[in-house]
N, C-alpha and C. Protein backbone atom coordinates (compact mmCIF):
# COMPACT_ATOMS: atom_id res chain seq x y z
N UNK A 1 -21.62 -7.19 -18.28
CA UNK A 1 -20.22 -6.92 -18.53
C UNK A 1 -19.61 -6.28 -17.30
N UNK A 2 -18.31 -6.50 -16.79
CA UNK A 2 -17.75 -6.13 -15.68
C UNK A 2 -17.19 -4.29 -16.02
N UNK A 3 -17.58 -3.59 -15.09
CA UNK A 3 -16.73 -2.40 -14.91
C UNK A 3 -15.71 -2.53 -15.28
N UNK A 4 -14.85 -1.00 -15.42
CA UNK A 4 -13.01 -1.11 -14.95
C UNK A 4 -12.73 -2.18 -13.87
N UNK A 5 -12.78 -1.92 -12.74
CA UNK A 5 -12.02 -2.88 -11.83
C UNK A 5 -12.51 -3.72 -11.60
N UNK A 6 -13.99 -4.22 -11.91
CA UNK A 6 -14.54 -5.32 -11.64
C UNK A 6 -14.06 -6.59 -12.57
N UNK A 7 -13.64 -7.92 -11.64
CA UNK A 7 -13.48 -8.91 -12.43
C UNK A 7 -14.60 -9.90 -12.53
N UNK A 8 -14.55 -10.48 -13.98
CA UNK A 8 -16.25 -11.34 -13.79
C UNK A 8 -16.17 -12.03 -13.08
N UNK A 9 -16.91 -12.65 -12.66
CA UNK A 9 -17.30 -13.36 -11.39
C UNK A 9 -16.76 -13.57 -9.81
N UNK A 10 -16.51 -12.53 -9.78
CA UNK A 10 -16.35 -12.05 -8.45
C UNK A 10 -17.22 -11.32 -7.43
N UNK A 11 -17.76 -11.74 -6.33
CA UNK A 11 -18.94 -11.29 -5.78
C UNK A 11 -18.08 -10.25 -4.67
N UNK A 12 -19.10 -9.28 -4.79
CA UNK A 12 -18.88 -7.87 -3.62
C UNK A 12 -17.86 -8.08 -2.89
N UNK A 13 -17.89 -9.11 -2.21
CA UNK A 13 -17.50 -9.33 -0.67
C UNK A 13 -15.40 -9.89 -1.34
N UNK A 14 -15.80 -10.11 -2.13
CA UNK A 14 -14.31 -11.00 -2.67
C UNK A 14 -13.40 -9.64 -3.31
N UNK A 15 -14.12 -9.47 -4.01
CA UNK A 15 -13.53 -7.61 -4.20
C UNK A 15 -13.30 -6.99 -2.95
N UNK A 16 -14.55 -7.06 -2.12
CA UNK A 16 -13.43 -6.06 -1.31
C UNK A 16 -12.35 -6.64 -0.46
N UNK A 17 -12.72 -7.70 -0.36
CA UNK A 17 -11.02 -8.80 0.58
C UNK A 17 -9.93 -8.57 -0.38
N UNK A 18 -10.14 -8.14 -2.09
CA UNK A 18 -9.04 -7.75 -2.98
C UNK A 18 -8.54 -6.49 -2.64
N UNK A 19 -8.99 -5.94 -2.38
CA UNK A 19 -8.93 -4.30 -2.48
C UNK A 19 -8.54 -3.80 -0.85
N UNK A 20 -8.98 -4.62 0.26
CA UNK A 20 -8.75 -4.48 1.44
C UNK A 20 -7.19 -4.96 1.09
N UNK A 21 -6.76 -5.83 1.12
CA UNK A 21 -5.48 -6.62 0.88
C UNK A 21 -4.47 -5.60 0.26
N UNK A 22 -4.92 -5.20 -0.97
CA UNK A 22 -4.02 -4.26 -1.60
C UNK A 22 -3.29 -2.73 -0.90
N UNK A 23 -4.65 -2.72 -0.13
CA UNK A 23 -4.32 -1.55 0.30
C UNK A 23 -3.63 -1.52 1.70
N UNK A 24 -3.84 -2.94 2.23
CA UNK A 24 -2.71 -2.99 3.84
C UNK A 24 -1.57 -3.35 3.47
N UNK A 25 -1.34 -4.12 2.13
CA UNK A 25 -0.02 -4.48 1.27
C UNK A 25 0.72 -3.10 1.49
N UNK A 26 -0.17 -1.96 0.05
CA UNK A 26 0.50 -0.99 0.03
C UNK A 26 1.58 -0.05 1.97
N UNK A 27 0.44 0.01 2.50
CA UNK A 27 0.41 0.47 3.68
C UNK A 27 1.51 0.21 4.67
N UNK A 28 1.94 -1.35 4.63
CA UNK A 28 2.79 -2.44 5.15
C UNK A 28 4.61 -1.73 4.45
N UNK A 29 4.11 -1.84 2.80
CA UNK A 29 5.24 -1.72 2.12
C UNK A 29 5.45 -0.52 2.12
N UNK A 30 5.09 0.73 2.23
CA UNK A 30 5.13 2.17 3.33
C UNK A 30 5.91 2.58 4.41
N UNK A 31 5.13 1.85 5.24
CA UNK A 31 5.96 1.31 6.54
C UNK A 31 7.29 0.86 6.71
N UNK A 32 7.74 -0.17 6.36
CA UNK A 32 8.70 -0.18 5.63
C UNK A 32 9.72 0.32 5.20
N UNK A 33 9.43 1.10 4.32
CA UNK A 33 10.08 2.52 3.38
C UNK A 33 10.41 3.41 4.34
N UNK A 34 9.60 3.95 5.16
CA UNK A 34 10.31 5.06 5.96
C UNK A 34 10.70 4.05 6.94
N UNK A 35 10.53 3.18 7.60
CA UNK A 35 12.03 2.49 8.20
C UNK A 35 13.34 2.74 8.01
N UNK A 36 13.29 1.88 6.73
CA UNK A 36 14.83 2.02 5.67
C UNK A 36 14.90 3.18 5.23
N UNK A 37 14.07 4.20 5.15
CA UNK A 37 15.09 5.40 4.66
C UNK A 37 15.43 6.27 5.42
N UNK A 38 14.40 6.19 6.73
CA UNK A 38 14.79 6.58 8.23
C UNK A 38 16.81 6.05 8.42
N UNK A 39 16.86 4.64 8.69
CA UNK A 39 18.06 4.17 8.97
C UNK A 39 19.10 4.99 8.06
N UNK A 40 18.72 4.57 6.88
CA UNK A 40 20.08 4.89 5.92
C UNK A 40 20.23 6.27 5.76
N UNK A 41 19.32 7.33 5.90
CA UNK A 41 19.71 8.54 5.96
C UNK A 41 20.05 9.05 7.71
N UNK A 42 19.89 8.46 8.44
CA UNK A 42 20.83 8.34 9.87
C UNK A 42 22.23 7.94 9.74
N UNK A 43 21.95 6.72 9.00
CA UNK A 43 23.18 6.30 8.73
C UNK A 43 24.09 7.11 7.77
N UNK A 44 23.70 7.66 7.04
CA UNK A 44 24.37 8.90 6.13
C UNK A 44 24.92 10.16 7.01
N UNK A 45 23.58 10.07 7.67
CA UNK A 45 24.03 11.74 8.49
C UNK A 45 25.36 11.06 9.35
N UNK A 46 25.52 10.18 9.82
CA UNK A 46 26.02 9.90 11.33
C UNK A 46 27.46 9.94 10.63
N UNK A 47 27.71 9.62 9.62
CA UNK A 47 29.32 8.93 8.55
C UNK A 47 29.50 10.16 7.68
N UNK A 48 28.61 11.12 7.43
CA UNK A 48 28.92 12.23 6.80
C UNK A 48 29.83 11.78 5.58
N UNK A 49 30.66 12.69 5.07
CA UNK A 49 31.74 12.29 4.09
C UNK A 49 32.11 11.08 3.83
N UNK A 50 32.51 10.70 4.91
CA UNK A 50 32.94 9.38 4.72
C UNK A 50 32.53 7.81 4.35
N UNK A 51 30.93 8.21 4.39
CA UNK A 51 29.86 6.91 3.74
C UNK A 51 30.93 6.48 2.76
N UNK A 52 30.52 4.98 2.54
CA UNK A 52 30.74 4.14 1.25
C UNK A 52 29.80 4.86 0.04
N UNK A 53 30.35 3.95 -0.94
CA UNK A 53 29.23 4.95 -2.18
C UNK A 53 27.96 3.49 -2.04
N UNK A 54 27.96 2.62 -1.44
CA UNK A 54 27.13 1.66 -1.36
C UNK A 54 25.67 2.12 -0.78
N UNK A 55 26.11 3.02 0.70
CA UNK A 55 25.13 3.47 1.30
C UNK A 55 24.27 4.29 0.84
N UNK A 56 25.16 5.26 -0.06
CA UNK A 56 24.67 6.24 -1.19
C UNK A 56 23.08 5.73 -2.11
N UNK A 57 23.93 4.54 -2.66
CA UNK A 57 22.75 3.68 -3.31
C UNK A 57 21.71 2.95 -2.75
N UNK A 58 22.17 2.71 -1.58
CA UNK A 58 20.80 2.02 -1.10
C UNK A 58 19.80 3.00 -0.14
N UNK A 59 20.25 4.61 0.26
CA UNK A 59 19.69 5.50 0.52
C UNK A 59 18.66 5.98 -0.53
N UNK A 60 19.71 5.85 -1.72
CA UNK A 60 18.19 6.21 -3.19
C UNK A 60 17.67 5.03 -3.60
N UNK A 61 17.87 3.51 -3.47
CA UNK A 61 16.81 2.89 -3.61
C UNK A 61 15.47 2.72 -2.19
N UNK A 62 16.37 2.79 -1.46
CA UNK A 62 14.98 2.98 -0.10
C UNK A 62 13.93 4.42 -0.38
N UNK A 63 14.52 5.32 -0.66
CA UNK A 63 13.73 6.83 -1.21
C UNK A 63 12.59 6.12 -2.04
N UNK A 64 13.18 5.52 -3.49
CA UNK A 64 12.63 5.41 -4.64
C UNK A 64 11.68 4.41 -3.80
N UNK A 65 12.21 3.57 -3.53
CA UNK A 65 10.74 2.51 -2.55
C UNK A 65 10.11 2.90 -1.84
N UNK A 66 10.46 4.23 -1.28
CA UNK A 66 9.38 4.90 -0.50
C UNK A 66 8.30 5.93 -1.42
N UNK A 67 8.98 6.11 -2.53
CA UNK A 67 7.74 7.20 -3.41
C UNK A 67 6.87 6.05 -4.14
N UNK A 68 7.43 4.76 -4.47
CA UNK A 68 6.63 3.83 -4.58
C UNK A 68 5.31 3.38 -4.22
N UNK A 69 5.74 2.99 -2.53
CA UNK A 69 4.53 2.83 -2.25
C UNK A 69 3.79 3.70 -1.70
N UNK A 70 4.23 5.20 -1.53
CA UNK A 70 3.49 5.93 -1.64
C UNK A 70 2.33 6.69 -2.91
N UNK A 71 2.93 6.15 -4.13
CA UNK A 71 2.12 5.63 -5.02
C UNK A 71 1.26 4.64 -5.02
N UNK A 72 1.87 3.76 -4.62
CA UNK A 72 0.62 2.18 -4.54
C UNK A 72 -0.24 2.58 -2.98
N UNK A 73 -0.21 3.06 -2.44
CA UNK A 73 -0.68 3.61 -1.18
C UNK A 73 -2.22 4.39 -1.71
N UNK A 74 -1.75 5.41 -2.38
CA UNK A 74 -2.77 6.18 -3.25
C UNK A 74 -3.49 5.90 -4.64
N UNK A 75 -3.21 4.77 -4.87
CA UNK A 75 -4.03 3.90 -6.12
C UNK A 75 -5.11 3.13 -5.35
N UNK A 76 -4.49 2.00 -4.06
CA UNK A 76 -5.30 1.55 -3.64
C UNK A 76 -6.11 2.15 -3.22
N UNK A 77 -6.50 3.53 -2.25
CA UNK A 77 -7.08 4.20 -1.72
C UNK A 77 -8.01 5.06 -2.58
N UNK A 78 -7.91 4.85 -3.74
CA UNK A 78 -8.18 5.16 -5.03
C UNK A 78 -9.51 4.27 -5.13
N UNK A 79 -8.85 3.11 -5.58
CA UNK A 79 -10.11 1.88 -6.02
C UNK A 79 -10.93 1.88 -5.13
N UNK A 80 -10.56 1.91 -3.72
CA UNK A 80 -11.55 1.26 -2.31
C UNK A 80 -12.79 2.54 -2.54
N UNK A 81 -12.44 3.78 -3.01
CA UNK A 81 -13.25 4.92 -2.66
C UNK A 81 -14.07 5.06 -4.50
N UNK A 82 -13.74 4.39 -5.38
CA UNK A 82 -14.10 4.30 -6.69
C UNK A 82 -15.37 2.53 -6.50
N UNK A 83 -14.88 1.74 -5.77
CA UNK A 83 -15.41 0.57 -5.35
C UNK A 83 -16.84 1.10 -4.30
N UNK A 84 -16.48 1.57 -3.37
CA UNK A 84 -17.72 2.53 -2.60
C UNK A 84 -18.71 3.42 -3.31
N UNK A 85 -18.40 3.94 -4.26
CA UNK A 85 -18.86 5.25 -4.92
C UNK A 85 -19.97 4.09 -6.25
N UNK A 86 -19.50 3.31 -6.52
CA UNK A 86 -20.16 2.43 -7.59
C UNK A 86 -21.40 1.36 -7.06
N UNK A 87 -20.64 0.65 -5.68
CA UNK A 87 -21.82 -0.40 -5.31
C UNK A 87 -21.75 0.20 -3.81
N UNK A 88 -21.54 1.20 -3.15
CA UNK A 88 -22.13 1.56 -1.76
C UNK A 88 -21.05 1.59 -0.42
N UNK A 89 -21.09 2.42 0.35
CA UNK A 89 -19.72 2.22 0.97
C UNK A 89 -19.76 0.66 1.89
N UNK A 90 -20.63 -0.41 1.93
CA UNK A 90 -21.08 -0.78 2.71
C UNK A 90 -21.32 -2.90 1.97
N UNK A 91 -20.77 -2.31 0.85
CA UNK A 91 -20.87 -3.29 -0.15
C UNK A 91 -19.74 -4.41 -0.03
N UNK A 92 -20.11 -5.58 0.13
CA UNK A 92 -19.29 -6.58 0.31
C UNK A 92 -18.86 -6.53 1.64
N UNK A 93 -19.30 -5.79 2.50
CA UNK A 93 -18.90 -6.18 4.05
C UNK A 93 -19.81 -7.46 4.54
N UNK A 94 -18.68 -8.21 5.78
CA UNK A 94 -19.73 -9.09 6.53
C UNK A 94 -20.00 -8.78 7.83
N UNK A 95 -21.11 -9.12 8.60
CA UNK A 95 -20.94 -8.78 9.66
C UNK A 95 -20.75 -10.00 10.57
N UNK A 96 -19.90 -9.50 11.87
CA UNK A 96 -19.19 -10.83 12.03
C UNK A 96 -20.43 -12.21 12.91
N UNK A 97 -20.36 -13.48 12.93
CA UNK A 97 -21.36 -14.41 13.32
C UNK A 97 -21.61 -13.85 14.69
N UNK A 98 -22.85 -13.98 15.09
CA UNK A 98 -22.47 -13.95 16.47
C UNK A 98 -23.24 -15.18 17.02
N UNK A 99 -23.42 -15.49 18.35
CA UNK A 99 -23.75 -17.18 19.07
C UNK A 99 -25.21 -16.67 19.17
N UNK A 100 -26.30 -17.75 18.91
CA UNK A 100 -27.63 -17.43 19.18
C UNK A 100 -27.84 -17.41 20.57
């Protein structure tokens, strides 16, 4: 029977290309986030009073996308170290070919 995060038939190495993925996703979509909330709260500071109420909103949806994936940031980082702790930190790695 499969663990929590384990899906059946999925071998080591495919899990962790899942779990690697998720977590440069998260990381990417992070990145990101403080971009845009970098800009729009520049852009807030720079217009003071006078912002649109547009900027307003897309200052708190860039925030909210930034506590986001700072959530999905810390789930993935979660599994990868729950994934290590179960089958080995070392589990499902390849090592790369090399020429005889």
């Amino acid at each position: 029977m499969a663990s929590d995060g384990e899906l059946p038939g999925m071998s080591l190495i495919q899990q962790r290309m899942q779990l690697d993925r998720a977590r440069s996703a998260a990381i990417w979509t992070l990145i990101g986030a403080v971009l845009l909330v970098t800009g729009s709260v520049w852009s807030l500071a720079s217009e003071g009073a006078d912002a649109p109420w547009w900027r307003w909103g897309a200052a708190i949806t860039f925030i909210v996308l930034g506590v986001s994936a700072v959530v999905r940031v810390i789930g993935a980082v979660r599994q990868l170290r729950r994934f290590h702790i179960e089958h080995g930190p070392d589990a499902g790695r390849q090592s790369p070919v090399g020429r005889p």
